[in-house]
Protein backbone atom coordinates (compact mmCIF):
# COMPACT_ATOMS: atom_id res chain seq x y z
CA UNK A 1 158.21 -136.87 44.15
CA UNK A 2 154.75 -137.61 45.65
CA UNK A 3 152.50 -135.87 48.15
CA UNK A 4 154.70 -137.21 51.35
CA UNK A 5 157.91 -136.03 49.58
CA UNK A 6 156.48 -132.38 49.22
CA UNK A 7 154.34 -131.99 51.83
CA UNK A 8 157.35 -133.03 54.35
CA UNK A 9 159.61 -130.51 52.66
CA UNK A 10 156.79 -127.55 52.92
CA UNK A 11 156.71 -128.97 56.62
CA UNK A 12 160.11 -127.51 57.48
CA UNK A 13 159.17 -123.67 56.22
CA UNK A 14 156.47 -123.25 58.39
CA UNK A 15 153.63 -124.04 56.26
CA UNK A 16 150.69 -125.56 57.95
CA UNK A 17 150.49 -129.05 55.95
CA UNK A 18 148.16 -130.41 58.24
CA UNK A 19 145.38 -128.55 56.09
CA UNK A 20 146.86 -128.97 52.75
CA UNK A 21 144.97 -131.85 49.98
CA UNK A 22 147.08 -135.20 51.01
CA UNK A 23 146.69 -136.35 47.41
CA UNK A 24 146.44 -133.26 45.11
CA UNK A 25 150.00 -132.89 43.55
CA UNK A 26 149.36 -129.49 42.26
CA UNK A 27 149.94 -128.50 45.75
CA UNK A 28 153.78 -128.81 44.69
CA UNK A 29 152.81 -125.59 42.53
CA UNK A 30 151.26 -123.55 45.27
CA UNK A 31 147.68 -123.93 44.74
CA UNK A 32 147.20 -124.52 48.13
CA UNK A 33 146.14 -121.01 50.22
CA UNK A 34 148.78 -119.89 52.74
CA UNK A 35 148.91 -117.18 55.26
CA UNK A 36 151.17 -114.22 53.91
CA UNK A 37 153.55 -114.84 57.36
CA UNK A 38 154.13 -118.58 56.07
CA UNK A 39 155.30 -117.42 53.00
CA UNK A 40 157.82 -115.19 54.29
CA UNK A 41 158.86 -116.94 56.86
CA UNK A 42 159.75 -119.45 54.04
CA UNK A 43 161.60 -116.82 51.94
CA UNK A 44 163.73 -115.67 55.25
CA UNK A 45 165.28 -119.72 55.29
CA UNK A 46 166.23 -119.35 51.43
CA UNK A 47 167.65 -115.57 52.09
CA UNK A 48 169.71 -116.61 55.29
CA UNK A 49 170.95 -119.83 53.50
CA UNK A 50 168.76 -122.52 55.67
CA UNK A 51 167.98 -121.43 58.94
CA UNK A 52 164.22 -121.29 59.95
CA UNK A 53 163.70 -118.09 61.89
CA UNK A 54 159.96 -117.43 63.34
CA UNK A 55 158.42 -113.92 63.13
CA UNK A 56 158.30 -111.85 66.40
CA UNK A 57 155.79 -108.96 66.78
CA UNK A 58 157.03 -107.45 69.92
CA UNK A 59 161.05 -106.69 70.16
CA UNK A 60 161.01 -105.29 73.49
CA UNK A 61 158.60 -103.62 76.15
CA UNK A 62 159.65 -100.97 79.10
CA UNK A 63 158.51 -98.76 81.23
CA UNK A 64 159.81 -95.08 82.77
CA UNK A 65 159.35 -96.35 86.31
CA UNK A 66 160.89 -100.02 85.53
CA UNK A 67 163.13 -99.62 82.30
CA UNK A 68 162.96 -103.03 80.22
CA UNK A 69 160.45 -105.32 81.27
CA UNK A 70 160.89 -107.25 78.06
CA UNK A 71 163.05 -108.26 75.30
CA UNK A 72 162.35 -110.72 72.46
CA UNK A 73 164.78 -113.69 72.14
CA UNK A 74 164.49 -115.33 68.63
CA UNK A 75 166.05 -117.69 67.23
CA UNK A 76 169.14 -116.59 65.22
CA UNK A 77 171.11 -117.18 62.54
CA UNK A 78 174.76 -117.67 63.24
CA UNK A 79 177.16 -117.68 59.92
CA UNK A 80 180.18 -119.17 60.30
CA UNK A 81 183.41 -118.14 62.57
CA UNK A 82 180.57 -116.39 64.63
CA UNK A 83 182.12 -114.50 67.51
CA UNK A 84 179.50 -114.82 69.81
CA UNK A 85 177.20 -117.24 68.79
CA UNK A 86 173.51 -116.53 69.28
CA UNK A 87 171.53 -118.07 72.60
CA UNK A 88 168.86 -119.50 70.55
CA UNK A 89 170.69 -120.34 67.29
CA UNK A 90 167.94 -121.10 64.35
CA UNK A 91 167.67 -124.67 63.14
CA UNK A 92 169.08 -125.26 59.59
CA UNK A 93 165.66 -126.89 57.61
CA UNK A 94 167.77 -127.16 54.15
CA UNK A 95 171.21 -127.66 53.62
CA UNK A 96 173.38 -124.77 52.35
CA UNK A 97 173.54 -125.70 48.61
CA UNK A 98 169.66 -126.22 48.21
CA UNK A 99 169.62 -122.54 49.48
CA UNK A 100 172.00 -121.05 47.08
CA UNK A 101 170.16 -122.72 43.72
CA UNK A 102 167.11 -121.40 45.37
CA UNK A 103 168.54 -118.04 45.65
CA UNK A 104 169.61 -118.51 42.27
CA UNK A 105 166.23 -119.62 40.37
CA UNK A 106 164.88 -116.55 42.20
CA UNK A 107 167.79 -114.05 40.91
CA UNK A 108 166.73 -114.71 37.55
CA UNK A 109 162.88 -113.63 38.45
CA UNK A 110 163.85 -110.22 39.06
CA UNK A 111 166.92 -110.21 35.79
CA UNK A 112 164.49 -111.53 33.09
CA UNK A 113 161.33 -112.46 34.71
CA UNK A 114 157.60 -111.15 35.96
CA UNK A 115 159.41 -109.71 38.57
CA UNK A 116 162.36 -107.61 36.53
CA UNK A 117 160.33 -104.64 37.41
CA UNK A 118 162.30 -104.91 40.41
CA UNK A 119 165.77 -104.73 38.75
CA UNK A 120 164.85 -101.62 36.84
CA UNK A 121 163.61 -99.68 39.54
CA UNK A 122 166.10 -100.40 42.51
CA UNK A 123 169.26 -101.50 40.33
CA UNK A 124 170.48 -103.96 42.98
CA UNK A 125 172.18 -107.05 42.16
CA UNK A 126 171.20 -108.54 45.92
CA UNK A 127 167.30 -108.93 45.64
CA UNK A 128 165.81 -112.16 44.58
CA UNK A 129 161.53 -113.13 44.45
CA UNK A 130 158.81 -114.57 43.05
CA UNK A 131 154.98 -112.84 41.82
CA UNK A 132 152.13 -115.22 42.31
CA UNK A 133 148.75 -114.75 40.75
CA UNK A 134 145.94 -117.16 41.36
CA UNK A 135 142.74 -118.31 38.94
CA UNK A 136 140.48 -115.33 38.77
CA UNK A 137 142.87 -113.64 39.89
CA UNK A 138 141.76 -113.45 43.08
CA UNK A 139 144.84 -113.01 44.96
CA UNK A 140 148.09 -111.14 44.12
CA UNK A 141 151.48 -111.99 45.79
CA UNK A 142 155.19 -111.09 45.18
CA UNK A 143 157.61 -112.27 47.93
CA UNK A 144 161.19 -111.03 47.83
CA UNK A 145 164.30 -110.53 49.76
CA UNK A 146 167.97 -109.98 50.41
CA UNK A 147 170.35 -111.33 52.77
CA UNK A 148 169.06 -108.83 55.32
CA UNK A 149 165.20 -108.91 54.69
CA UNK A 150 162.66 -110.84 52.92
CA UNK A 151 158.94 -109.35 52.44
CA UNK A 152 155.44 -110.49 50.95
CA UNK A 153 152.89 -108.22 49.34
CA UNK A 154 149.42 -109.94 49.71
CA UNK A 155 146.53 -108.50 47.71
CA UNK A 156 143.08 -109.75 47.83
CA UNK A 157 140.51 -109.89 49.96
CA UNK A 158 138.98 -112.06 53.26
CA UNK A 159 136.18 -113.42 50.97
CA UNK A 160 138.22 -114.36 48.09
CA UNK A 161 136.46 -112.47 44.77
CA UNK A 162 137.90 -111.27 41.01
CA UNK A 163 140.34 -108.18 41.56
CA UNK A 164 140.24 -107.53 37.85
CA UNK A 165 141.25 -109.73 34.81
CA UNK A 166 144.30 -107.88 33.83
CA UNK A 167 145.73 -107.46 37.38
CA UNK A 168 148.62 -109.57 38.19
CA UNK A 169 151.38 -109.86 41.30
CA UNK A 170 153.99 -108.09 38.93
CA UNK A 171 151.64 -105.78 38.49
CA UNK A 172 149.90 -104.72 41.74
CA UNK A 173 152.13 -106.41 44.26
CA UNK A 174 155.42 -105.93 43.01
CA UNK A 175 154.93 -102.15 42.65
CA UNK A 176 154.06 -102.25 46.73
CA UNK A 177 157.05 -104.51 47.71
CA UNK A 178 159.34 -101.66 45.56
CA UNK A 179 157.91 -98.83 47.45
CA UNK A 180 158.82 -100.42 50.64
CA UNK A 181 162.13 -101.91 49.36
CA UNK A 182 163.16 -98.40 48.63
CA UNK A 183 162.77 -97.35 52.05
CA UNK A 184 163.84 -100.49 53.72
CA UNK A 185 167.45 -100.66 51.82
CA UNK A 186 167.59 -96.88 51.88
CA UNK A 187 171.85 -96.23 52.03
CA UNK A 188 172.43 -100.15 53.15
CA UNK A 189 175.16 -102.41 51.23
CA UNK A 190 174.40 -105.14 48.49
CA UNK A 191 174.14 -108.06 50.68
CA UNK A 192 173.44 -111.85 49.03
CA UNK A 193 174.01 -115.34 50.39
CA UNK A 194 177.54 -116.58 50.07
């Protein structure tokens, strides 16, 4: 595909490609660092079927004397037929049907791949990821998600060093992202892309 061809496609998710090797093609295999809120804010667009959707920290701030000083206002995802469609509706970076195979290849992660630890434990037939485990390894990674929610587990450190030669994401970070899984989807329905 080329450097321009994948670089411009990372573009749309959020990463920062301005920093990224122009001519290093293994880039198009992640070897490239990113911040952990890039890389979920590139597994929300595959889980919502598109849309990118920016991180907010704050949803709203008020007072006792003044009530609601401030609410957030992302942008939103609106399926179709929406009732009331959103103020701020989130731009669609891929189409639809590059989504769904997406969704797809990451299904089969969790049914018969590093991340099928995830199938066994939760028994969910809506939750789709990837592990990640860089040279050393010195980082440890498993992003994941739902219709609903997508998450990253990052584990390493600021000054990258060895975290052990037998540790790997579907080791360290996809126990993490279960734990919080479990509590996250606590009582809520199986919910996929269409």
């Amino acid at each position: 595909l080329g450097s321009d061809t994948v670089l411009d496609f990372a573009r749309r998710f959020g990463f920062k490609t301005d920093e990224f090797p122009q001519s290093d093609l293994t880039v198009a295999l992640g070897s490239h660092d990113v911040q952990p809120l890039e890389m979920v804010t590139a597994y929300s667009a595959i889980a919502n079927g598109g849309h990118k959707v920016d991180s907010w920290f704050i949803e709203s701030v008020s007072t006792l004397a003044d009530g609601l000083i401030y609410q957030a206002n992302p942008a939103r995802v609106c399926e179709m037929n929406c009732q009331a469609a959103p103020a701020k509706p989130a731009p669609r970076i891929i189409d639809a049907r590059i989504a769904y195979v997406l969704n797809t290849m990451l299904r089969s992660v969790i049914e018969e791949g590093s991340g099928a630890r995830v199938q066994r434990e939760l028994r969910r037939g809506d939750l789709m990821g990837k592990t990640g485990t860089t040279n050393g390894p010195r980082e440890l990674w498993f992003s994941g998600f739902n219709r609903d929610i997508a998450t990253t587990v990052f584990v390493g450190f600021d000054q990258p060093e060895p975290l052990g030669e037998r540790e790997q994401g579907a080791t360290v970070a996809v126990p993490i992202w279960i734990d919080f899984m479990k509590q996250a989807l606590s009582g809520k329905p199986e919910h996929s892309m269409r």
